[in-house]
PDB file of N, CA and C in Angstrom:
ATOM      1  N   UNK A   1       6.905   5.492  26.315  1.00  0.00           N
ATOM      2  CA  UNK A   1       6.458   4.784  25.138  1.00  0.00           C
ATOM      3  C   UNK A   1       5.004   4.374  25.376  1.00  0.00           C
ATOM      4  N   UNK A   2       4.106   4.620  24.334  1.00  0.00           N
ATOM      5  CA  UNK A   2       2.573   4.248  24.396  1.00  0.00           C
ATOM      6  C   UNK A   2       2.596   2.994  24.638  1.00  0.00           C
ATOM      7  N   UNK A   3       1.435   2.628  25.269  1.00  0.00           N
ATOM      8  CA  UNK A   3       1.136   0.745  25.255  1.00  0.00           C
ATOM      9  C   UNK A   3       0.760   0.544  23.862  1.00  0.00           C
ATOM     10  N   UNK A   4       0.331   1.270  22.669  1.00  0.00           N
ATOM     11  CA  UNK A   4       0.142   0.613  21.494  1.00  0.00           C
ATOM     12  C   UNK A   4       1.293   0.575  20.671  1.00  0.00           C
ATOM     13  N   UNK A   5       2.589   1.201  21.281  1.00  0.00           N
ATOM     14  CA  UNK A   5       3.564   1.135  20.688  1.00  0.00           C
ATOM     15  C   UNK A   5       4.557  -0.346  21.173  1.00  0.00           C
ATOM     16  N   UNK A   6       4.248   0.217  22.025  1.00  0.00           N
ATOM     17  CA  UNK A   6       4.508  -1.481  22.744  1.00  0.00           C
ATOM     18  C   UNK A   6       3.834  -2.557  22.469  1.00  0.00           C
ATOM     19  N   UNK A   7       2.488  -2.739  22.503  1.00  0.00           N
ATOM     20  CA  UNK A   7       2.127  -3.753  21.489  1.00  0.00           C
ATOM     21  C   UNK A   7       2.820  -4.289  20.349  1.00  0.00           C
ATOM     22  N   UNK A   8       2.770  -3.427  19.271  1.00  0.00           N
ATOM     23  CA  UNK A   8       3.332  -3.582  18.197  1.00  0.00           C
ATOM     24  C   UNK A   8       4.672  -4.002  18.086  1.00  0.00           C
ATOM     25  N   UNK A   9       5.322  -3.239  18.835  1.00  0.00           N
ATOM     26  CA  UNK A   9       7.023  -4.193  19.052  1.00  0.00           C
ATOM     27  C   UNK A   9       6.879  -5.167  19.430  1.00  0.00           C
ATOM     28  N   UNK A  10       5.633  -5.867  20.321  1.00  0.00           N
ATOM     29  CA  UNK A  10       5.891  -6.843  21.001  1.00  0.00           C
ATOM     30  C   UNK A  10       5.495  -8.025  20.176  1.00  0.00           C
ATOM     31  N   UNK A  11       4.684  -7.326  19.373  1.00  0.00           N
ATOM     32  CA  UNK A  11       3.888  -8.487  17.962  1.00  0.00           C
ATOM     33  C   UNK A  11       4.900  -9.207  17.234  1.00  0.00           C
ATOM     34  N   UNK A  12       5.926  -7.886  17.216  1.00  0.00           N
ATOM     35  CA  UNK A  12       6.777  -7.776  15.830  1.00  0.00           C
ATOM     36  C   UNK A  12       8.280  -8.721  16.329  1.00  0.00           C
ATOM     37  N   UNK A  13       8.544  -8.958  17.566  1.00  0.00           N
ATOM     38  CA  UNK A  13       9.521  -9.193  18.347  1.00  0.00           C
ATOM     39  C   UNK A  13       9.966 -10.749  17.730  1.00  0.00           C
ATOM     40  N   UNK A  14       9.387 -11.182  17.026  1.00  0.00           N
ATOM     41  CA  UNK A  14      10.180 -12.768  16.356  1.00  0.00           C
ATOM     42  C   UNK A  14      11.247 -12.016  15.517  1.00  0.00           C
ATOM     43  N   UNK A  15      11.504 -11.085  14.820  1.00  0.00           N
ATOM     44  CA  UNK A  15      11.939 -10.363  14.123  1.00  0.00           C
ATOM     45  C   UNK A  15      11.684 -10.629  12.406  1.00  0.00           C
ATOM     46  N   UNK A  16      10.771 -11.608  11.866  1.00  0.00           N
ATOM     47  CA  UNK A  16      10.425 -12.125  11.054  1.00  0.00           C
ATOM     48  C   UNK A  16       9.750 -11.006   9.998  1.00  0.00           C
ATOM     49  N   UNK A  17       9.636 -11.057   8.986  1.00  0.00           N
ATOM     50  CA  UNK A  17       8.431 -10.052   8.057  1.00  0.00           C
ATOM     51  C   UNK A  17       7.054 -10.275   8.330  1.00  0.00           C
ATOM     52  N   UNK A  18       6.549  -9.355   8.761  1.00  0.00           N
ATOM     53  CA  UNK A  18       5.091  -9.398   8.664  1.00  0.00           C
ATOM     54  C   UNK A  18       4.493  -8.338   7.994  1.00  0.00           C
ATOM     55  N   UNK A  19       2.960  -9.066   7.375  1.00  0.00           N
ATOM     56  CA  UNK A  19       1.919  -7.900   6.630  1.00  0.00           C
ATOM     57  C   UNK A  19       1.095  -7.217   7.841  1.00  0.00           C
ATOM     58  N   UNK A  20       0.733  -5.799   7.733  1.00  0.00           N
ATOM     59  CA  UNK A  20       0.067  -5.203   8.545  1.00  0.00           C
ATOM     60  C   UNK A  20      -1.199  -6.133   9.262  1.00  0.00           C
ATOM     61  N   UNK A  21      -1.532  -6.828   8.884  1.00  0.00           N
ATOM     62  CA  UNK A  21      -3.047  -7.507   9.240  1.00  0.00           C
ATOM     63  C   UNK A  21      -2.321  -8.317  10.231  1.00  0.00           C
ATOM     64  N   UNK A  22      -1.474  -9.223   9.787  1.00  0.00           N
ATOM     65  CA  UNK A  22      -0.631  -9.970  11.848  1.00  0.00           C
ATOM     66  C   UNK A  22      -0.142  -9.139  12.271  1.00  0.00           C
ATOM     67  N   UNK A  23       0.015  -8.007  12.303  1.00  0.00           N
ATOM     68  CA  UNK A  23       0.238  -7.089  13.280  1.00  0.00           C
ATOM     69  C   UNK A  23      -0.446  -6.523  14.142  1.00  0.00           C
ATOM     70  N   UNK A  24      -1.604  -6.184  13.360  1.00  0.00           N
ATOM     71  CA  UNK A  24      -2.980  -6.121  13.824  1.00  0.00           C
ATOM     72  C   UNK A  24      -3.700  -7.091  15.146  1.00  0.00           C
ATOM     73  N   UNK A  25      -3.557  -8.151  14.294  1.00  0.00           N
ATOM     74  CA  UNK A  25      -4.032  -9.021  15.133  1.00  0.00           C
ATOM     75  C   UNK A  25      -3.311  -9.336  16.037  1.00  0.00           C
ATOM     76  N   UNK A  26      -1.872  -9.277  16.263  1.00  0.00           N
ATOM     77  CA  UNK A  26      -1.686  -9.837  17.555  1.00  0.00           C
ATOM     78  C   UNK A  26      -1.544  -8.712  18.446  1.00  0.00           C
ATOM     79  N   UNK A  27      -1.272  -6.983  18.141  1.00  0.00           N
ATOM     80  CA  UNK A  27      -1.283  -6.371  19.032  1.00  0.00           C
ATOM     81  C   UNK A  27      -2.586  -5.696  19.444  1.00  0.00           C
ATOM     82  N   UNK A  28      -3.666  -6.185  19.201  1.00  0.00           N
ATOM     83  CA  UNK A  28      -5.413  -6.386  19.686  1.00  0.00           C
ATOM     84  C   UNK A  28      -5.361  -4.691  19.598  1.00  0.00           C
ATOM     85  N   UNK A  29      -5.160  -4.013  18.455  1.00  0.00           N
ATOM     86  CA  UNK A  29      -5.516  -3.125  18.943  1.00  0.00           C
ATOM     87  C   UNK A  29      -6.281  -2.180  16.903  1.00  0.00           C
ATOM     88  N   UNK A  30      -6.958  -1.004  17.276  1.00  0.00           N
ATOM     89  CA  UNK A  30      -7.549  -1.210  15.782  1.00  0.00           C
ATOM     90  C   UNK A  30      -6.351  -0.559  14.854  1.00  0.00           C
ATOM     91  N   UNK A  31      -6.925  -1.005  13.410  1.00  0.00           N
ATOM     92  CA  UNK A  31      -5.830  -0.683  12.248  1.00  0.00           C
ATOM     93  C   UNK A  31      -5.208   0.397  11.808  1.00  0.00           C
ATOM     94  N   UNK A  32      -6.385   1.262  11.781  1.00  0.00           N
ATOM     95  CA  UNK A  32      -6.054   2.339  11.501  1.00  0.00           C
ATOM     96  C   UNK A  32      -4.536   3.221  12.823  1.00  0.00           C
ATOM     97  N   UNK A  33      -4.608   2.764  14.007  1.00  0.00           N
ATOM     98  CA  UNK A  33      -3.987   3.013  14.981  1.00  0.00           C
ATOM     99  C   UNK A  33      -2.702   2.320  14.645  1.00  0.00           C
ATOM    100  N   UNK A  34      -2.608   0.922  14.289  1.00  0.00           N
ATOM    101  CA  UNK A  34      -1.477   0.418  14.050  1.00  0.00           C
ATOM    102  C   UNK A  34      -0.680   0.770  13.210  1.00  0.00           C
ATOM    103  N   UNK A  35      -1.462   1.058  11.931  1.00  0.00           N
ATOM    104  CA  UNK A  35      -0.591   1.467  10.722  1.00  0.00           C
ATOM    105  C   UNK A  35       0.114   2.896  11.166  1.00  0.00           C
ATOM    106  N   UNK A  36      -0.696   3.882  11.849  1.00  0.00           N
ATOM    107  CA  UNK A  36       0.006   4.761  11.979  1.00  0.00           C
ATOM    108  C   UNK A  36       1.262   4.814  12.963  1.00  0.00           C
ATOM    109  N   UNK A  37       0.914   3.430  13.996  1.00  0.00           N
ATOM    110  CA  UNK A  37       2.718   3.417  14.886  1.00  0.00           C
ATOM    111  C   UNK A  37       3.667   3.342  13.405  1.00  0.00           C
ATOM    112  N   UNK A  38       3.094   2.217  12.703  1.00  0.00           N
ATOM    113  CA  UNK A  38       3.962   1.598  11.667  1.00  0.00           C
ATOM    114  C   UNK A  38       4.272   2.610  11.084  1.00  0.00           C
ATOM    115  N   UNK A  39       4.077   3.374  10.744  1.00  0.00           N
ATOM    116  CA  UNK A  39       4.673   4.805  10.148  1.00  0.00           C
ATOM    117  C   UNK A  39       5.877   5.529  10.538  1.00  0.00           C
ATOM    118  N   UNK A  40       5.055   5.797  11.967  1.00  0.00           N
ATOM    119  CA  UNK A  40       6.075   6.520  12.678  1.00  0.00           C
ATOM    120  C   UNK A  40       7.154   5.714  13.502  1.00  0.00           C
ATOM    121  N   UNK A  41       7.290   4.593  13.287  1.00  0.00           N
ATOM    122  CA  UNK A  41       8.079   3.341  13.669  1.00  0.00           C
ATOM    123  C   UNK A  41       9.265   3.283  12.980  1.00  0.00           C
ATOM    124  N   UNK A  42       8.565   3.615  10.923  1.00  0.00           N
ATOM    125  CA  UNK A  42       9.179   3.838  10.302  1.00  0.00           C
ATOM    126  C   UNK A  42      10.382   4.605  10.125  1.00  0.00           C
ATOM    127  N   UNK A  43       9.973   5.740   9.934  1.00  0.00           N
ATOM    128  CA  UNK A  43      10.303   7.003  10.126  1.00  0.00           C
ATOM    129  C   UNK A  43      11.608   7.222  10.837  1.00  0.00           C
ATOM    130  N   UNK A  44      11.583   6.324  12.486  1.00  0.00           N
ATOM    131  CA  UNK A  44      12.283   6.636  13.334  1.00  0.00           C
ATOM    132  C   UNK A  44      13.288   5.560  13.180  1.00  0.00           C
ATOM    133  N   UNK A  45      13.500   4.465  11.831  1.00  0.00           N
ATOM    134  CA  UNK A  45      14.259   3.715  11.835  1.00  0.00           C
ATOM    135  C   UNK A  45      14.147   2.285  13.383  1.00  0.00           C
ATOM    136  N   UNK A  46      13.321   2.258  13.468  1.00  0.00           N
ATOM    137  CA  UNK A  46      13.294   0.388  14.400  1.00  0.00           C
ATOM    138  C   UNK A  46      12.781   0.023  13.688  1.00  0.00           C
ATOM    139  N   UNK A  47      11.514   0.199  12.646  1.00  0.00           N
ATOM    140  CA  UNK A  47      11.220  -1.052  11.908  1.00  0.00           C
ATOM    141  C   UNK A  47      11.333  -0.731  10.217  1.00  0.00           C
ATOM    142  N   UNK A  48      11.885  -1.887   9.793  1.00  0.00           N
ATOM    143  CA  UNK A  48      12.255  -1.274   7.866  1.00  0.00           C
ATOM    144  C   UNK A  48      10.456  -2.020   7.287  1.00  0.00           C
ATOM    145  N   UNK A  49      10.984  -1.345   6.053  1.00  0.00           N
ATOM    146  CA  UNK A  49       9.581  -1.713   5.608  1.00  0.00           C
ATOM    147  C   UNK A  49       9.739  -1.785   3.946  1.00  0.00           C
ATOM    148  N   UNK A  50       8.797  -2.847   2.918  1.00  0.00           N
ATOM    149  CA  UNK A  50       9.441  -3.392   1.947  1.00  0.00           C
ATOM    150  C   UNK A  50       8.095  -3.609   1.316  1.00  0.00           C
ATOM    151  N   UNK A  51       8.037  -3.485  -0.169  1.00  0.00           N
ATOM    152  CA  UNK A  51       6.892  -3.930  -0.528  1.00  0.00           C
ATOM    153  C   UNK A  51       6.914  -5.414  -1.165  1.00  0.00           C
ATOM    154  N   UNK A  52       5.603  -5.738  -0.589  1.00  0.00           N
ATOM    155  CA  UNK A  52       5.200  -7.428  -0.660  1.00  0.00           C
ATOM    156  C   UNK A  52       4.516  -7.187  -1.773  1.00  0.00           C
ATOM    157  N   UNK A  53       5.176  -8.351  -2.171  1.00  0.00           N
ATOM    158  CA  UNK A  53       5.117  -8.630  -4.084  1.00  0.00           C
ATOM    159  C   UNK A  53       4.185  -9.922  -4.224  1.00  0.00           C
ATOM    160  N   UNK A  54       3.207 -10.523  -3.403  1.00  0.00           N
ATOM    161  CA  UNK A  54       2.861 -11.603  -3.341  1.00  0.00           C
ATOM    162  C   UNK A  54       1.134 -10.683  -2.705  1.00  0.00           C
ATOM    163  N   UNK A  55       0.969  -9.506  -2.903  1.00  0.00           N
ATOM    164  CA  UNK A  55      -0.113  -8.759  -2.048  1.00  0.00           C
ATOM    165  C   UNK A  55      -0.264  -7.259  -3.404  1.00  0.00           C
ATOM    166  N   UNK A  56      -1.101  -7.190  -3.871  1.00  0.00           N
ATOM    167  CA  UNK A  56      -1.131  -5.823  -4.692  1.00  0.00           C
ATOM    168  C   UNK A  56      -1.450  -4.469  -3.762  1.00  0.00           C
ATOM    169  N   UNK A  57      -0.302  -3.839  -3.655  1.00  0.00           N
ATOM    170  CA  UNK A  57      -0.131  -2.467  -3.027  1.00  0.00           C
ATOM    171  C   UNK A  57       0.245  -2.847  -1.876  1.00  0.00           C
ATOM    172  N   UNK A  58       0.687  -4.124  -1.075  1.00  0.00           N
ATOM    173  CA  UNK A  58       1.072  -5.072   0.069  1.00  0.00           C
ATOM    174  C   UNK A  58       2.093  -4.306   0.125  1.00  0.00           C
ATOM    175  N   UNK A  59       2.312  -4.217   1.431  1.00  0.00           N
ATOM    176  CA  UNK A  59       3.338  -3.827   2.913  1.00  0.00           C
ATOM    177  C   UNK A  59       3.833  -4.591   3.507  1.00  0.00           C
ATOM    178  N   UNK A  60       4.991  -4.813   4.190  1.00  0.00           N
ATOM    179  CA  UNK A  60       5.620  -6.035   5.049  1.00  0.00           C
ATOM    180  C   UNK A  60       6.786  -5.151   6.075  1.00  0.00           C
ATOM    181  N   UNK A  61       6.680  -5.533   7.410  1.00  0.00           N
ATOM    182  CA  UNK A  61       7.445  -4.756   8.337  1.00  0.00           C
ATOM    183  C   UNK A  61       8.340  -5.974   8.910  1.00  0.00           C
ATOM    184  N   UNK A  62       9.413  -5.390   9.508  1.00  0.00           N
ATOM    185  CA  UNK A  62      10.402  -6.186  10.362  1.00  0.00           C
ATOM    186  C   UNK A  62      11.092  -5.348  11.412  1.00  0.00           C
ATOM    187  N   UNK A  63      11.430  -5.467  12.669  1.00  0.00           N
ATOM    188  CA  UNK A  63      12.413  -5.200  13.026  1.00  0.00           C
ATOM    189  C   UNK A  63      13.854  -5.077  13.092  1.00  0.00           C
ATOM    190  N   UNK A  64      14.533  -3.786  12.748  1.00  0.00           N
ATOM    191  CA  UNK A  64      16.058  -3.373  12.401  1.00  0.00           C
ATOM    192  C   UNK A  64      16.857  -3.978  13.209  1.00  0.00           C
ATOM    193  N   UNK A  65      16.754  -4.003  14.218  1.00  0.00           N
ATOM    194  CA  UNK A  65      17.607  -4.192  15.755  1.00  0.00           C
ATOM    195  C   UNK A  65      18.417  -3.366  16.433  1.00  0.00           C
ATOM    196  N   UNK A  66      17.539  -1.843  15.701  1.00  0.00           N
ATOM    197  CA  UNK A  66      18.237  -0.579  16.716  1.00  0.00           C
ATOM    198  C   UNK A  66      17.676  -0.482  17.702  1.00  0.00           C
ATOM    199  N   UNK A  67      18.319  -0.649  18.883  1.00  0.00           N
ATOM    200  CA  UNK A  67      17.084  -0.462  20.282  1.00  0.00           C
ATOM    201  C   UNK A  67      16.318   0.366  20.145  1.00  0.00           C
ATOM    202  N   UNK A  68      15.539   0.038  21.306  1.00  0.00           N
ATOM    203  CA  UNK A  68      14.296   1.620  21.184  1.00  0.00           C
ATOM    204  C   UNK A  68      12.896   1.106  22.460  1.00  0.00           C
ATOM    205  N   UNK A  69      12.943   1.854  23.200  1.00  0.00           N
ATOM    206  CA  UNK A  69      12.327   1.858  24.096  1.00  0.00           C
ATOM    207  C   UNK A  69      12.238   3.608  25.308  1.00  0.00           C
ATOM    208  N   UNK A  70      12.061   3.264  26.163  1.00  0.00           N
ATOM    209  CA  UNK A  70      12.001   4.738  27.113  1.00  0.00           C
ATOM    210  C   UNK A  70      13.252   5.411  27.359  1.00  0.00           C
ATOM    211  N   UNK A  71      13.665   5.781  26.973  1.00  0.00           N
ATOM    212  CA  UNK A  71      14.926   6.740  27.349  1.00  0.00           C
ATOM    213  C   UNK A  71      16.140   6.308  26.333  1.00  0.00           C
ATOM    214  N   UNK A  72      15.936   5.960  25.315  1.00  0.00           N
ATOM    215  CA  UNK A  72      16.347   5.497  24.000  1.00  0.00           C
ATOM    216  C   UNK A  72      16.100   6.529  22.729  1.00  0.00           C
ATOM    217  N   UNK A  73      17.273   7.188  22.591  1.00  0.00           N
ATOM    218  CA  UNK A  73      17.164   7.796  21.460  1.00  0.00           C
ATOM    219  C   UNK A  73      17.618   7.240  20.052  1.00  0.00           C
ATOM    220  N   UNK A  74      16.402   6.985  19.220  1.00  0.00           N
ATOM    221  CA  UNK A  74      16.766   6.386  17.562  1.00  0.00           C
ATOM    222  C   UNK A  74      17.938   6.908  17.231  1.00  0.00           C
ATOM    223  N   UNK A  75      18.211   8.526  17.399  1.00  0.00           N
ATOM    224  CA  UNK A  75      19.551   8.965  16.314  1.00  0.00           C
ATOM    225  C   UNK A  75      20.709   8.535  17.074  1.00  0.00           C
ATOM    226  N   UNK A  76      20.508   8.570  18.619  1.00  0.00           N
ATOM    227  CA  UNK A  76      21.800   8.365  19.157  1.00  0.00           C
ATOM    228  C   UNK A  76      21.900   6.762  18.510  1.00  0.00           C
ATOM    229  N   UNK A  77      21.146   5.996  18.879  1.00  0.00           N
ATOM    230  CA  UNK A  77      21.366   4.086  18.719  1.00  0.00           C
ATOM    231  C   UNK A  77      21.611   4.133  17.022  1.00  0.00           C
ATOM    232  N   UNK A  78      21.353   4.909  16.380  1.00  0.00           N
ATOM    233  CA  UNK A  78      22.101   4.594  15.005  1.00  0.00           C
ATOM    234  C   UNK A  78      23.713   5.008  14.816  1.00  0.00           C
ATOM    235  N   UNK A  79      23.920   6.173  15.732  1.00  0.00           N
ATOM    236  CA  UNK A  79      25.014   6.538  15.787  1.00  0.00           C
ATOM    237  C   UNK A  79      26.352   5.357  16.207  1.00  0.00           C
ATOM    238  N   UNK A  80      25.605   5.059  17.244  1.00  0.00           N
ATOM    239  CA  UNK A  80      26.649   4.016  17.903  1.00  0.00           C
ATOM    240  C   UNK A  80      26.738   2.674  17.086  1.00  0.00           C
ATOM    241  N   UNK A  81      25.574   2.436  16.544  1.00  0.00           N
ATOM    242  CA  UNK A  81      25.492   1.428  15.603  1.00  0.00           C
ATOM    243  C   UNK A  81      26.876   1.531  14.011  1.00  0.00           C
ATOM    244  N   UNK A  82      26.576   2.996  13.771  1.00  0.00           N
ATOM    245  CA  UNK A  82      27.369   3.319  12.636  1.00  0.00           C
ATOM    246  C   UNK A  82      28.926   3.050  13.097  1.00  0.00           C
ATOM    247  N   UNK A  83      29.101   3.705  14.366  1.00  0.00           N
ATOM    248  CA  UNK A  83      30.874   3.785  14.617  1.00  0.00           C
ATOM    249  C   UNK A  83      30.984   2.739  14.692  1.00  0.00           C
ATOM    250  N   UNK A  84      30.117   1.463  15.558  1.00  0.00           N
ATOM    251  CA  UNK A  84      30.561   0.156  16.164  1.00  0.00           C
ATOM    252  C   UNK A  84      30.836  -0.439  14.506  1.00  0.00           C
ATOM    253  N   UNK A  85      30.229  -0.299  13.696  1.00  0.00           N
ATOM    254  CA  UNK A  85      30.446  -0.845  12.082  1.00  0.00           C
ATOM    255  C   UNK A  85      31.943  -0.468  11.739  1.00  0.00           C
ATOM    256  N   UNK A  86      32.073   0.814  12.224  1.00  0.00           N
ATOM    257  CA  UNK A  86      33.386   1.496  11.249  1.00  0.00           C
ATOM    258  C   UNK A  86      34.600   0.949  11.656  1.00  0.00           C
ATOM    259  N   UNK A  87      34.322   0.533  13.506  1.00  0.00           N
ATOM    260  CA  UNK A  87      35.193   0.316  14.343  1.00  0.00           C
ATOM    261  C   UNK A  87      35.505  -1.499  14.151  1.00  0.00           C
ATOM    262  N   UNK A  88      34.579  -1.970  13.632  1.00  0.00           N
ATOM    263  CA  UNK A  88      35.398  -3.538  13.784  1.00  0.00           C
ATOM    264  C   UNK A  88      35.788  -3.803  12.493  1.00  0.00           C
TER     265      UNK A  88
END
């Protein structure tokens, strides 16, 4: 996992909504770089993403609480996520 990917989880780790710009800022790293983890963050299901209605064309990210780190696969941790649902 990149250190700017790690940043960004680590920004994001209250699990609270945030707009791209505190994300920015707390993972010190530039925007254009961030938005694109945030993309592909997306994408891979750890962080959901929602449009902020209080911001025109505003973005807001959170963390899912599918793990995800080095040797962590997104499809597998949704998988187990899905049965553990079906199963209780």
């Amino acid at each position: 996992m990149s250190k700017l990917k790690v940043a960004v989880l680590d920004a994001m780790a209250n699990g609270e909504w945030m707009v791209p710009n505190d994300i920015v800022a707390q993972a010190h790293y530039p925007a254009p770089s961030v938005r694109s983890v945030l993309n592909k963050l997306c994408i891979d299901g750890v962080i959901e993403r929602e449009r902020d209605a209080s911001r025109q064309n505003g973005m807001r990210y959170r963390l899912t609480g599918i793990p995800c780190g080095f040797g962590v696969s997104g499809n597998i941790a949704r998988f187990d996520q899905c049965i553990r649902s079906v199963r209780a």
